[in-house]
PDB file of N, CA and C in Angstrom:
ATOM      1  N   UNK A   1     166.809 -98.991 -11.954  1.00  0.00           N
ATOM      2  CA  UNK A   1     165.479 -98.583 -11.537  1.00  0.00           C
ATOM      3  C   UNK A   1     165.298 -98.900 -10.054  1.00  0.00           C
ATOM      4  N   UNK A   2     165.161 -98.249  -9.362  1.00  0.00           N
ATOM      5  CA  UNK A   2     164.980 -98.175  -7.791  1.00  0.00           C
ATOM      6  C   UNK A   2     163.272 -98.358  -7.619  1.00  0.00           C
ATOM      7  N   UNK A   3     162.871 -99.285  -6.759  1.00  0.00           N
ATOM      8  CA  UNK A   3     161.495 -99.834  -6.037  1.00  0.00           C
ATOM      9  C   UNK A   3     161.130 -99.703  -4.899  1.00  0.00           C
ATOM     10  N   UNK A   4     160.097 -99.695  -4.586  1.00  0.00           N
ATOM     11  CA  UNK A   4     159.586 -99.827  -3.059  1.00  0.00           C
ATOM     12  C   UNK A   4     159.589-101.509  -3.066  1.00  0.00           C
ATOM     13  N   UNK A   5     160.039-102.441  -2.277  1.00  0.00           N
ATOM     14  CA  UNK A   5     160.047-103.791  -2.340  1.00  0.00           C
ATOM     15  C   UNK A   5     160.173-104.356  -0.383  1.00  0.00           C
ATOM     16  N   UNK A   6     159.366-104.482  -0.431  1.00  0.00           N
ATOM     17  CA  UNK A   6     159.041-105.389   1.314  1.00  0.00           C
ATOM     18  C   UNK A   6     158.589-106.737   1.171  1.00  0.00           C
ATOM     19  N   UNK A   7     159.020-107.873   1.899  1.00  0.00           N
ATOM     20  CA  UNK A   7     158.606-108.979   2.182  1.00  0.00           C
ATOM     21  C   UNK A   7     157.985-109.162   3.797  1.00  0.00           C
ATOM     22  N   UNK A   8     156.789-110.227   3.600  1.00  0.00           N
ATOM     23  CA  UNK A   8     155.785-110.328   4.910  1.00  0.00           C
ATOM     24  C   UNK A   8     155.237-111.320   5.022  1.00  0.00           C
ATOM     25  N   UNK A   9     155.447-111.612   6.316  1.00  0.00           N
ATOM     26  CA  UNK A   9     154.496-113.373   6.199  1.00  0.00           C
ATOM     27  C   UNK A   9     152.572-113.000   6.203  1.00  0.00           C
ATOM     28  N   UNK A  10     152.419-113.673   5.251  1.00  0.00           N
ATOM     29  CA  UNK A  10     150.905-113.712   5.014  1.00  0.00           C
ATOM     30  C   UNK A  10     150.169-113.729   6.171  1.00  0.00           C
ATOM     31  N   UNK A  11     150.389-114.111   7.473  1.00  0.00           N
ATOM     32  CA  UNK A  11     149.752-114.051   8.653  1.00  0.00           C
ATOM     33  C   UNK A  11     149.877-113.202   9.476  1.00  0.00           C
ATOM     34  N   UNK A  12     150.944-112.077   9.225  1.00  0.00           N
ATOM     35  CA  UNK A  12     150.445-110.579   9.536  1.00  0.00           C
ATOM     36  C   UNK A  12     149.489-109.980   9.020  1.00  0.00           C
ATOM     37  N   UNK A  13     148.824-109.005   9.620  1.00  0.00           N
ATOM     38  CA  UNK A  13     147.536-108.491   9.455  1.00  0.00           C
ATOM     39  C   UNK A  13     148.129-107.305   7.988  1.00  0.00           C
ATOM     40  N   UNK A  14     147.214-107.263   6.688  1.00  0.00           N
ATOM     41  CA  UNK A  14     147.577-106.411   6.126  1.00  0.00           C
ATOM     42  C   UNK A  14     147.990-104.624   6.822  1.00  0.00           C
ATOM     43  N   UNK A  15     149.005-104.171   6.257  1.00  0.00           N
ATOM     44  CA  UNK A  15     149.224-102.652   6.769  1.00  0.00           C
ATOM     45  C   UNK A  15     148.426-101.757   5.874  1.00  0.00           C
ATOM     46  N   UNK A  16     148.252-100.439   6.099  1.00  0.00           N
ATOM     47  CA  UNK A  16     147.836 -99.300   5.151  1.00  0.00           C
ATOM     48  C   UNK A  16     148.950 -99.351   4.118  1.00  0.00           C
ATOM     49  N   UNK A  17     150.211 -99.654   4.923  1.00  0.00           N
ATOM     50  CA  UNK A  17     151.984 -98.646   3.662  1.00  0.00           C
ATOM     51  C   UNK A  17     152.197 -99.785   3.065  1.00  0.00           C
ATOM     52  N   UNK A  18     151.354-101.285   2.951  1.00  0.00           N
ATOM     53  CA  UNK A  18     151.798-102.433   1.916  1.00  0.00           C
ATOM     54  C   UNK A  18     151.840-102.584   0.739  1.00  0.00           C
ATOM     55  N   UNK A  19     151.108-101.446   0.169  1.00  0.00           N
ATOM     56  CA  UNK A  19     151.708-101.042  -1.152  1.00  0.00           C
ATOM     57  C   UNK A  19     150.488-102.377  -2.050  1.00  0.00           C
ATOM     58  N   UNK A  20     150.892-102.681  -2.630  1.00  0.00           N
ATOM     59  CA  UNK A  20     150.115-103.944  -3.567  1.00  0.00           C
ATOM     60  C   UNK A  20     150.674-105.292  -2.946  1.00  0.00           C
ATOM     61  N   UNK A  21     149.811-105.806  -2.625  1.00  0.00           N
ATOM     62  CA  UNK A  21     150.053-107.305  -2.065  1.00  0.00           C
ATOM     63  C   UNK A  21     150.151-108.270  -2.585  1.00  0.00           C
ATOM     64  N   UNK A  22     151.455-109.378  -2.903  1.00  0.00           N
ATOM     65  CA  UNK A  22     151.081-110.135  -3.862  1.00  0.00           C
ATOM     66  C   UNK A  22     151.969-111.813  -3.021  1.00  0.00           C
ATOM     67  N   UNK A  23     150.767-112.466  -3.157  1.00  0.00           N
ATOM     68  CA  UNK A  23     151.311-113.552  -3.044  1.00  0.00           C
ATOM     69  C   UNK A  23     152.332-114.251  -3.677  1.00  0.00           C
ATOM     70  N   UNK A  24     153.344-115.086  -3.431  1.00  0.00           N
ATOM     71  CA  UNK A  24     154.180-115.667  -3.952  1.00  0.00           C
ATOM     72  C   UNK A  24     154.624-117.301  -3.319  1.00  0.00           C
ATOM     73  N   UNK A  25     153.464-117.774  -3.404  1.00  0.00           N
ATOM     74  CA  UNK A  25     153.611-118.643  -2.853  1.00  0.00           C
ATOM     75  C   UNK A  25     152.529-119.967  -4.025  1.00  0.00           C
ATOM     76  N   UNK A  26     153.251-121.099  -4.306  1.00  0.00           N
ATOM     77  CA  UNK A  26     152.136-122.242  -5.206  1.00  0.00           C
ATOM     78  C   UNK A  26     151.123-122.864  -4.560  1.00  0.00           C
ATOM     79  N   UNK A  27     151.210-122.628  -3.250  1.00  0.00           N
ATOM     80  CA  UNK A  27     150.021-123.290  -2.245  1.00  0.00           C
ATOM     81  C   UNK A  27     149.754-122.628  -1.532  1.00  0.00           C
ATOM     82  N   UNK A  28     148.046-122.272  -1.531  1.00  0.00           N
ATOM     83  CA  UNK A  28     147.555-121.237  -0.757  1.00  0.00           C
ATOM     84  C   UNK A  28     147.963-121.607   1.196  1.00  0.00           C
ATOM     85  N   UNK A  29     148.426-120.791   1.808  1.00  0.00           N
ATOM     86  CA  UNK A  29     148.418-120.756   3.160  1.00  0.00           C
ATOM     87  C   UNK A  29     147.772-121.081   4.106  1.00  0.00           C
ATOM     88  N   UNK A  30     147.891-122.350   4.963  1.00  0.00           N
ATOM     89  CA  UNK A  30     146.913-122.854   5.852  1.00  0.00           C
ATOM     90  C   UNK A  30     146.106-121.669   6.290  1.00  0.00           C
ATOM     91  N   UNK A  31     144.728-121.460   6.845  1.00  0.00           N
ATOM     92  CA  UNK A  31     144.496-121.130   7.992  1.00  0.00           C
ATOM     93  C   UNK A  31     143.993-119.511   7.530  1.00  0.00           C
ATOM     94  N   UNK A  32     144.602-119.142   6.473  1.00  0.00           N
ATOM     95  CA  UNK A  32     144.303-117.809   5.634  1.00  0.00           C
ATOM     96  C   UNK A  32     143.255-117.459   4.908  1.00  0.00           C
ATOM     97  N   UNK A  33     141.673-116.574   4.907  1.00  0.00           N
ATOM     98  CA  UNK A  33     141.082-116.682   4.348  1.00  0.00           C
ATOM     99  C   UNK A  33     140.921-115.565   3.283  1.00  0.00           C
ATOM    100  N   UNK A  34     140.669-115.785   2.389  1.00  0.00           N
ATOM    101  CA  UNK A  34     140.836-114.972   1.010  1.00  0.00           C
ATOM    102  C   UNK A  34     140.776-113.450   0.973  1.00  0.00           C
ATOM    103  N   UNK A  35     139.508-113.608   1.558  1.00  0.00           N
ATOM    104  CA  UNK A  35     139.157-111.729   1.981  1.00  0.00           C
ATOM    105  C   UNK A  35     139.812-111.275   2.813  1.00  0.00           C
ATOM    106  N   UNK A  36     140.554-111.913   4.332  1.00  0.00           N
ATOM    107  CA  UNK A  36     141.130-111.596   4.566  1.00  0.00           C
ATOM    108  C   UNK A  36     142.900-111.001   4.343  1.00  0.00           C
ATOM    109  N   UNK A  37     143.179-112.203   3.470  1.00  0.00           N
ATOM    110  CA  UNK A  37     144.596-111.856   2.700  1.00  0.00           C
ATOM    111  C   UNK A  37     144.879-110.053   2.027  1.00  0.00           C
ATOM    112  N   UNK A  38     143.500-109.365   1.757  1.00  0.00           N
ATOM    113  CA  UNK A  38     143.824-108.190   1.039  1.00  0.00           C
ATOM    114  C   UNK A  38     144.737-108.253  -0.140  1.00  0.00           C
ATOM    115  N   UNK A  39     144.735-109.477  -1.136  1.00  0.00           N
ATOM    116  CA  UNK A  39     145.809-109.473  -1.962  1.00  0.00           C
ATOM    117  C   UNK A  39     145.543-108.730  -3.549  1.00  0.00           C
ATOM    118  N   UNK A  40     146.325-108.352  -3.793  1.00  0.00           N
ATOM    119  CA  UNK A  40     146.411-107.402  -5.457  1.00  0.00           C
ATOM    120  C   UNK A  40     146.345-108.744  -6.200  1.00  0.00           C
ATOM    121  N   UNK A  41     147.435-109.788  -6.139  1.00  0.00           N
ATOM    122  CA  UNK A  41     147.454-110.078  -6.869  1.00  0.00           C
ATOM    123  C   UNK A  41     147.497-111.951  -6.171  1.00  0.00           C
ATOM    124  N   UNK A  42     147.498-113.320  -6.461  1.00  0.00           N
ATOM    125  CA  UNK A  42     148.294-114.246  -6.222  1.00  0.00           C
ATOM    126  C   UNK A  42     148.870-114.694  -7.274  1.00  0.00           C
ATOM    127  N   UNK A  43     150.449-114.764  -7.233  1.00  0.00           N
ATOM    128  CA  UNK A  43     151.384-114.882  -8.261  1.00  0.00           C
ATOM    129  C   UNK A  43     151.626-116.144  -8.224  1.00  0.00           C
ATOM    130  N   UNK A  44     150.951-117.076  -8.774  1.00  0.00           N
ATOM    131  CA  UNK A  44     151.819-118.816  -8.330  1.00  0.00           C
ATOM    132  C   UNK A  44     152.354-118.775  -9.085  1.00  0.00           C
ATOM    133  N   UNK A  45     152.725-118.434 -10.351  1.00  0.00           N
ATOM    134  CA  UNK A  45     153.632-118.516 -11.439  1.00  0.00           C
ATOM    135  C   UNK A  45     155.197-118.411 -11.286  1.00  0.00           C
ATOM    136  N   UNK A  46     155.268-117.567 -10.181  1.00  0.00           N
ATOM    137  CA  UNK A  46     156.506-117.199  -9.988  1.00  0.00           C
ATOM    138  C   UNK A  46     157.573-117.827  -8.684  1.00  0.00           C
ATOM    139  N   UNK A  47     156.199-118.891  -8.414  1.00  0.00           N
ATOM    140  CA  UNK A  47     156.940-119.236  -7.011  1.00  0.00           C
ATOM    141  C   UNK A  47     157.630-120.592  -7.568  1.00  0.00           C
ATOM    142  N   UNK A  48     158.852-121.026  -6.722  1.00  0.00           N
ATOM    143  CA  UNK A  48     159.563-122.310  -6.617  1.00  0.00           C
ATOM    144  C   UNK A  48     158.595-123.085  -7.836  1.00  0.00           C
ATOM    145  N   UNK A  49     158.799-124.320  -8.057  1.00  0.00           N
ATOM    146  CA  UNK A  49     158.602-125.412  -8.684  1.00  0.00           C
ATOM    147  C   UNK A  49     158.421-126.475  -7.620  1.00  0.00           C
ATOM    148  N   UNK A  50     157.344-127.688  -8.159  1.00  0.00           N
ATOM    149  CA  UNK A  50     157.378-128.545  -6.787  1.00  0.00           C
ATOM    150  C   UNK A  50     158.136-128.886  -6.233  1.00  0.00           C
ATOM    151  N   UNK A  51     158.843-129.578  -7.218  1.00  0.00           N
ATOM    152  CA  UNK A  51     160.271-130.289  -7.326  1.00  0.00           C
ATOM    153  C   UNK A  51     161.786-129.243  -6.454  1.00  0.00           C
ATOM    154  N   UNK A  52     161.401-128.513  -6.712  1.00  0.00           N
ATOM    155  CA  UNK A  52     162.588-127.526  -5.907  1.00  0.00           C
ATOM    156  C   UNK A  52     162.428-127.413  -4.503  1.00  0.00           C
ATOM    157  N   UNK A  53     160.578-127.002  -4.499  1.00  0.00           N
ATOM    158  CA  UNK A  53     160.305-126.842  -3.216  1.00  0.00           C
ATOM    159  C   UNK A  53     160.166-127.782  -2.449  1.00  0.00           C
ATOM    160  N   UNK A  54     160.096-128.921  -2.696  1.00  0.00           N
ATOM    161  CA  UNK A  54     160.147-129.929  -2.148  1.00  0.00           C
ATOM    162  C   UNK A  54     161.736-130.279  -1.537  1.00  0.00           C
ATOM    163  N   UNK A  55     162.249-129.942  -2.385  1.00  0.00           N
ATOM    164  CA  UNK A  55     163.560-130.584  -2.307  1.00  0.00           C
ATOM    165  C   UNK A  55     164.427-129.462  -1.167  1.00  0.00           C
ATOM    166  N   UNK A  56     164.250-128.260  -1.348  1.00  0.00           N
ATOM    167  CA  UNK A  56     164.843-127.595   0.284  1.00  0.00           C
ATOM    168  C   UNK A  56     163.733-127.674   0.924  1.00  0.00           C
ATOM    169  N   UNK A  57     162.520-127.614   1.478  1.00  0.00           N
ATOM    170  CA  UNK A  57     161.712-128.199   2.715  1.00  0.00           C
ATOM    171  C   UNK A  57     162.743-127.271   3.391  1.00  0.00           C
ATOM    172  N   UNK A  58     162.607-125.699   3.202  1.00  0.00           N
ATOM    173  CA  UNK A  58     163.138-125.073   3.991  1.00  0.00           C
ATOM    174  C   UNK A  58     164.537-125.431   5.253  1.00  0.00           C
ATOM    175  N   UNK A  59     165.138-126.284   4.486  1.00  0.00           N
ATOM    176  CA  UNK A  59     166.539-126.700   5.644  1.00  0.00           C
ATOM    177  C   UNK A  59     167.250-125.437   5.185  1.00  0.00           C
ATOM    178  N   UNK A  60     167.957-124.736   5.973  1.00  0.00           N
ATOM    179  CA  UNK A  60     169.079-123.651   6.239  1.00  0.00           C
ATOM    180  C   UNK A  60     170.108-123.946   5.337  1.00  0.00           C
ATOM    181  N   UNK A  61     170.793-125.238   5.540  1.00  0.00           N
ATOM    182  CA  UNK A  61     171.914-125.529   4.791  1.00  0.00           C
ATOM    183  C   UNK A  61     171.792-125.622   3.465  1.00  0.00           C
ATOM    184  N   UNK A  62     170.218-125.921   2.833  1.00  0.00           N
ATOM    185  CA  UNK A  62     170.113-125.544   1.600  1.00  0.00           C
ATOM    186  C   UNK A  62     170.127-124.921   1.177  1.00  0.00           C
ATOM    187  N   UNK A  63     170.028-123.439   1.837  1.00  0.00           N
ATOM    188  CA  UNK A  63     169.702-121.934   1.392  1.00  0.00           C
ATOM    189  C   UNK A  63     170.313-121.889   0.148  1.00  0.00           C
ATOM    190  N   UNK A  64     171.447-121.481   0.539  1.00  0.00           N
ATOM    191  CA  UNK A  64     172.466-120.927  -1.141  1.00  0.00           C
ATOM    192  C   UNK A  64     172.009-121.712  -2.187  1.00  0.00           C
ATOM    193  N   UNK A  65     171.984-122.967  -1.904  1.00  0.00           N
ATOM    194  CA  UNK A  65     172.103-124.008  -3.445  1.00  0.00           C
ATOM    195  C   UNK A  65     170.433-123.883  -3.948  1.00  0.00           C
ATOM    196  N   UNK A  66     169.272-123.563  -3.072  1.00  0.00           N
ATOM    197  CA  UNK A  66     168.139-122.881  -3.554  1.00  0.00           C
ATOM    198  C   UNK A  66     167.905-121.666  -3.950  1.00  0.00           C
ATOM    199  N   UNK A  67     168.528-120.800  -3.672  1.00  0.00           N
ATOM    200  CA  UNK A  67     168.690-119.314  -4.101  1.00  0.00           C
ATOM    201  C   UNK A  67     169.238-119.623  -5.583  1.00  0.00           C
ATOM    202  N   UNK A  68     169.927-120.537  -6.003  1.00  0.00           N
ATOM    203  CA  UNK A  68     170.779-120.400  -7.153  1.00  0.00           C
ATOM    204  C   UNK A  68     170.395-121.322  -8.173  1.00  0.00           C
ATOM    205  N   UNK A  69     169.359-122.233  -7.485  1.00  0.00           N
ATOM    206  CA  UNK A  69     168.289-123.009  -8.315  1.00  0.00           C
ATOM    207  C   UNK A  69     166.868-122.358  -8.712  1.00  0.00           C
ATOM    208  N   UNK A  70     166.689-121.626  -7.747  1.00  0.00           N
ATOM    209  CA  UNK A  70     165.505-120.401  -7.902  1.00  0.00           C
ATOM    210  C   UNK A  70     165.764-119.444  -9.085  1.00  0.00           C
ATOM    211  N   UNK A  71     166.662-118.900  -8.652  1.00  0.00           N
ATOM    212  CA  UNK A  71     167.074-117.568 -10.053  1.00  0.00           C
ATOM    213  C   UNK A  71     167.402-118.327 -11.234  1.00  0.00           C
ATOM    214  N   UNK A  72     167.575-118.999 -11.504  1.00  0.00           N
ATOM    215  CA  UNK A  72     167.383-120.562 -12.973  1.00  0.00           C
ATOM    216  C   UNK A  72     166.602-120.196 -12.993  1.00  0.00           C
ATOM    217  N   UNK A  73     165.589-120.994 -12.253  1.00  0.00           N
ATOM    218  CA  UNK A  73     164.340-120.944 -12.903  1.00  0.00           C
ATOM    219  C   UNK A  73     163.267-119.947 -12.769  1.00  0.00           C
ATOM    220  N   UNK A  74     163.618-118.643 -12.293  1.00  0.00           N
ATOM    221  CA  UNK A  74     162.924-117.408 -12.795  1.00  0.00           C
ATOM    222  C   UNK A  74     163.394-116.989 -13.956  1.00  0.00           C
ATOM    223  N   UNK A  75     165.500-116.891 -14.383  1.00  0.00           N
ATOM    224  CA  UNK A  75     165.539-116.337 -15.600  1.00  0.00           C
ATOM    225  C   UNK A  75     164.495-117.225 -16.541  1.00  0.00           C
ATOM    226  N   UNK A  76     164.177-118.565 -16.173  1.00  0.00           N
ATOM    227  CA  UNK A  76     163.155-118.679 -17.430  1.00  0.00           C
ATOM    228  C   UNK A  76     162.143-118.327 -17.183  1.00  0.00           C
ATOM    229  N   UNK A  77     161.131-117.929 -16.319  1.00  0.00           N
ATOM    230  CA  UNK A  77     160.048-117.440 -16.326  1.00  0.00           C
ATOM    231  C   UNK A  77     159.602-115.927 -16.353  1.00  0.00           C
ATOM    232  N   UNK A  78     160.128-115.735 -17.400  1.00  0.00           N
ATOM    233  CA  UNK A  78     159.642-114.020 -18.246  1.00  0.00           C
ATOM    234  C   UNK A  78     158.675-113.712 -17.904  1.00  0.00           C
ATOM    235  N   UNK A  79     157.547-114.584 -18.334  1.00  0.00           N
ATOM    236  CA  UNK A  79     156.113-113.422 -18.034  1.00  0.00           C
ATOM    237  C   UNK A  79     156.059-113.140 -16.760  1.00  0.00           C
ATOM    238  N   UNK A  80     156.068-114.278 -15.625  1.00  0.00           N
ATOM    239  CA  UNK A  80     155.637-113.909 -14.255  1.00  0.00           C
ATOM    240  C   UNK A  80     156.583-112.749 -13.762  1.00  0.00           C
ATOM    241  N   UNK A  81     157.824-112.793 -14.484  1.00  0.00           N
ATOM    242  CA  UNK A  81     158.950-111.749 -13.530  1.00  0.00           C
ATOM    243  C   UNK A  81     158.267-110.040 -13.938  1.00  0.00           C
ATOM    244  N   UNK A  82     158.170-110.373 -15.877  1.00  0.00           N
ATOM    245  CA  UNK A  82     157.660-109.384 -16.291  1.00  0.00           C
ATOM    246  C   UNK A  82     155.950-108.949 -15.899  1.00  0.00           C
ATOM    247  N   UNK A  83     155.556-109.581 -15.169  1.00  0.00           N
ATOM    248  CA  UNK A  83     154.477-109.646 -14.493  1.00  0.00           C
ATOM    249  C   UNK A  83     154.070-108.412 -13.422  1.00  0.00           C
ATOM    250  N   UNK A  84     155.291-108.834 -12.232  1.00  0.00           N
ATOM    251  CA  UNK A  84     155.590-108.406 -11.276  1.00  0.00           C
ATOM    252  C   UNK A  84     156.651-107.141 -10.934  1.00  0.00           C
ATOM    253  N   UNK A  85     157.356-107.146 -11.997  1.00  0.00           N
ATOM    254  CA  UNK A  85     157.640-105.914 -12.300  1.00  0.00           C
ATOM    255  C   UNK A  85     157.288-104.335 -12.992  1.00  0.00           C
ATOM    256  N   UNK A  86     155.842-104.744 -13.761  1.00  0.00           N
ATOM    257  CA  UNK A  86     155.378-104.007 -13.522  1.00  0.00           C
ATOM    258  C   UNK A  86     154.334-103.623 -12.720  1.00  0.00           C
ATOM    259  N   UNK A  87     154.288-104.316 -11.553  1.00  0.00           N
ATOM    260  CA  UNK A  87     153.722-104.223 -10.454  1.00  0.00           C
ATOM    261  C   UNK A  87     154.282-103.054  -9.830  1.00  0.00           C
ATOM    262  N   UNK A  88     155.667-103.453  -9.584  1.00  0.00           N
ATOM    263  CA  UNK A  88     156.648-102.741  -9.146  1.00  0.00           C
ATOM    264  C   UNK A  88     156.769-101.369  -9.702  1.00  0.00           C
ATOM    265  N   UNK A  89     156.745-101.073 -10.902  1.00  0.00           N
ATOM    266  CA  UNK A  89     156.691 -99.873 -11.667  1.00  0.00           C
ATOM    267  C   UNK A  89     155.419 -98.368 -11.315  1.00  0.00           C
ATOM    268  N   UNK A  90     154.699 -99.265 -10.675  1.00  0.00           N
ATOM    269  CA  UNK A  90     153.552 -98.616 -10.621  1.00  0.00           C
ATOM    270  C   UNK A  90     153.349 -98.382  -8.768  1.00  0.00           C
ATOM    271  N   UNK A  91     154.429 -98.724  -7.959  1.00  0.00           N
ATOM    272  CA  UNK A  91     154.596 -98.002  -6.291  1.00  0.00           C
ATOM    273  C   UNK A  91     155.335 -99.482  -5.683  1.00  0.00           C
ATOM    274  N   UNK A  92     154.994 -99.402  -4.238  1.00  0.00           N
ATOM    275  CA  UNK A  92     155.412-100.204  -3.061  1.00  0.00           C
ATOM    276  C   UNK A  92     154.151-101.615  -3.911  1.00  0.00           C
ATOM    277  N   UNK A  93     154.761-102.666  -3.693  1.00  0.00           N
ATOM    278  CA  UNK A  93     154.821-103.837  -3.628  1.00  0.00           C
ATOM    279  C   UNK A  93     155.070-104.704  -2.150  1.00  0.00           C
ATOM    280  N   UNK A  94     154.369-105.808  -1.802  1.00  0.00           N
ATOM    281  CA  UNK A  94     154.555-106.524  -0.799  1.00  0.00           C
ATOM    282  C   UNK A  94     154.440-107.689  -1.094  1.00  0.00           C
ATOM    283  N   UNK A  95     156.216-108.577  -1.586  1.00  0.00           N
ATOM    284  CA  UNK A  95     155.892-109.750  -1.405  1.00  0.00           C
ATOM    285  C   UNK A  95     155.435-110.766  -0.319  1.00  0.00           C
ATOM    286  N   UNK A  96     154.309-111.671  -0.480  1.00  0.00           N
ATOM    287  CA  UNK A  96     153.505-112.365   1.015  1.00  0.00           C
ATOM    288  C   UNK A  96     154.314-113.588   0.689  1.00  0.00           C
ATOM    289  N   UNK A  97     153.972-114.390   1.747  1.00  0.00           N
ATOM    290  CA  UNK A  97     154.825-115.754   1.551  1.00  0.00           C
ATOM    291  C   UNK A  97     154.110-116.735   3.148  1.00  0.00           C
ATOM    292  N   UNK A  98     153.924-117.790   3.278  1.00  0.00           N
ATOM    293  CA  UNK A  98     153.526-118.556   4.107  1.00  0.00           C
ATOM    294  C   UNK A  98     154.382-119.142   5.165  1.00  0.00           C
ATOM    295  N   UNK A  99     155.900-119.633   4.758  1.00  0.00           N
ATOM    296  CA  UNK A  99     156.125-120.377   5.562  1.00  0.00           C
ATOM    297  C   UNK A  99     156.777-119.247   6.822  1.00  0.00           C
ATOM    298  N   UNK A 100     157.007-119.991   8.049  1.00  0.00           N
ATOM    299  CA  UNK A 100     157.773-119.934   9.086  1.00  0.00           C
ATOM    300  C   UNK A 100     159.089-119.252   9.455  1.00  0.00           C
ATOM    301  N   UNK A 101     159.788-119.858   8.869  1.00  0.00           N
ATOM    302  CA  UNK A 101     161.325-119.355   8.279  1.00  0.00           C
ATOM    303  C   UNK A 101     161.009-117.679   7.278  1.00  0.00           C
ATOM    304  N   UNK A 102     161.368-116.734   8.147  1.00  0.00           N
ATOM    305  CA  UNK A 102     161.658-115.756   8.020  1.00  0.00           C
ATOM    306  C   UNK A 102     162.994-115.086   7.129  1.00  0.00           C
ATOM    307  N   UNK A 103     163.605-116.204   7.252  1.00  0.00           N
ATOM    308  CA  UNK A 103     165.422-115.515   6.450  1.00  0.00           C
ATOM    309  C   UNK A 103     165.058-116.117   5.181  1.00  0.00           C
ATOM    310  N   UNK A 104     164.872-117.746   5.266  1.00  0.00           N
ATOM    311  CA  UNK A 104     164.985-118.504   4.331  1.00  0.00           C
ATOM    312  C   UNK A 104     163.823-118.774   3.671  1.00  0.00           C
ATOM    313  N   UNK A 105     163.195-118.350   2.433  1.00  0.00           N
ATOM    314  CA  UNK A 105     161.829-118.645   2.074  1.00  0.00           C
ATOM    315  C   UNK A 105     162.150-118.172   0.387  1.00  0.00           C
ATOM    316  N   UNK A 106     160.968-118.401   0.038  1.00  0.00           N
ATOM    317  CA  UNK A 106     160.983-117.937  -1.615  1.00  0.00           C
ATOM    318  C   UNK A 106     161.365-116.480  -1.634  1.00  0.00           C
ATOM    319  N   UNK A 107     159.967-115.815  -0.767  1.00  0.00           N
ATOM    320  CA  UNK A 107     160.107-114.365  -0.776  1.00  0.00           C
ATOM    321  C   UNK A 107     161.408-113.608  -1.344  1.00  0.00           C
ATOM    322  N   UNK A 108     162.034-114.298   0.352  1.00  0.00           N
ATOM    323  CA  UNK A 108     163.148-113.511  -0.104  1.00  0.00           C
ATOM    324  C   UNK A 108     164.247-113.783  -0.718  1.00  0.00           C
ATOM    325  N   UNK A 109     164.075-114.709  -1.090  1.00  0.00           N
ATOM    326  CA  UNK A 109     164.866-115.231  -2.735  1.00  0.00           C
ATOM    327  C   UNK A 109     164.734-114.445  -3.954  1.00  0.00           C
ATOM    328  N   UNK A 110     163.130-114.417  -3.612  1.00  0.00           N
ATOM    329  CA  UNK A 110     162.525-113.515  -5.095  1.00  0.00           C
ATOM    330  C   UNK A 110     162.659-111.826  -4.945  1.00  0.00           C
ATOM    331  N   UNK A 111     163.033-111.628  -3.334  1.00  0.00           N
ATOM    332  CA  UNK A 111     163.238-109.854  -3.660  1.00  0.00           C
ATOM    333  C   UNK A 111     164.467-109.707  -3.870  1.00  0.00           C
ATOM    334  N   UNK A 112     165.761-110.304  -3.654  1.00  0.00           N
ATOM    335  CA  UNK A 112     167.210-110.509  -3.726  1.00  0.00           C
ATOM    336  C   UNK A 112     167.293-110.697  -5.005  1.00  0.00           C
ATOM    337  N   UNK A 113     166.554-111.440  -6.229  1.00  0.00           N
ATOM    338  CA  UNK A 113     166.520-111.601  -7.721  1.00  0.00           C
ATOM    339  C   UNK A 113     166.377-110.443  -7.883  1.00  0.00           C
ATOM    340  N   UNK A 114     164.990-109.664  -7.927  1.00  0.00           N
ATOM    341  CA  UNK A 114     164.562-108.548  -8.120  1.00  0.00           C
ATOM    342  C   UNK A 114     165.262-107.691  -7.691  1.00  0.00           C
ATOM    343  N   UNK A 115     166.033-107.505  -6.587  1.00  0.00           N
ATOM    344  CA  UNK A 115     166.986-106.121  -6.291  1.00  0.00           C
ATOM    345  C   UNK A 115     168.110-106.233  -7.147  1.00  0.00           C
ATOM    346  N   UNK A 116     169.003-107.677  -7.419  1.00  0.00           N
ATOM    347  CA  UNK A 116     170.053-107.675  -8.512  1.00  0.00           C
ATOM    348  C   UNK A 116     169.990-107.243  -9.599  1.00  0.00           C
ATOM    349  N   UNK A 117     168.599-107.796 -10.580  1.00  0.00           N
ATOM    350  CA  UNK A 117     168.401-107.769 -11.360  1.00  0.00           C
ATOM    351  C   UNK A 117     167.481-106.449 -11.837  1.00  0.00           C
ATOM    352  N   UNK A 118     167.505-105.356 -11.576  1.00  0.00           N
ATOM    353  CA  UNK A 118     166.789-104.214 -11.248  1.00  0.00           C
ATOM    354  C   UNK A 118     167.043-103.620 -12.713  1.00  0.00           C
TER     355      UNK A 118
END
């Protein structure tokens, strides 16, 4: 099944082509105010675990070994995946995400699950 799937840091200004906006993040974003976010949906269900997220604190060198602790613990979280996929089913999707780190973040952990696992 082929998707429209984009990732965006929450502190870009929403676009017209963002499709459904959905947060993916367990802690709302400094500095971000609600109405402004334009969001479809906020998915905390699906983001990291404290304990995970805590534990890469976004270091680089953790990347891989969080990518592979992440997809664990989405294959167990059915509803939120099945959540968000039919998000997906229904046009363009925009996963949002807070932090800094552009390469390395949930986001795009969670669209790299979602493109494998398609």
């Amino acid at each position: 099944m082929a998707f429209d799937l984009v990732v965006k840091r929450i502190y870009e200004p929403p676009g017209s082509d963002d499709g459904q906006r959905v947060l993916v993040d367990r802690i709302w974003p400094r500095g971000v105010r609600k109405k402004d976010a334009a969001l479809t949906l906020w998915l905390k269900d699906i983001a990291p675990s404290d304990d995970l997220r805590k534990w890469f604190g976004h270091e680089p060198e953790r990347w891989a070994e969080f990518q592979k602790r992440y997809r664990a613990e989405l294959d167990g979280n059915g509803d939120a995946v099945t959540e968000l996929r039919a998000l997906l089913g229904k046009g363009k999707v925009t996963l949002l995400y807070g932090a800094h780190d552009e390469a390395h973040n949930n986001a795009v952990a969670l669209a790299a699950y979602l493109r494998t696992r398609a």
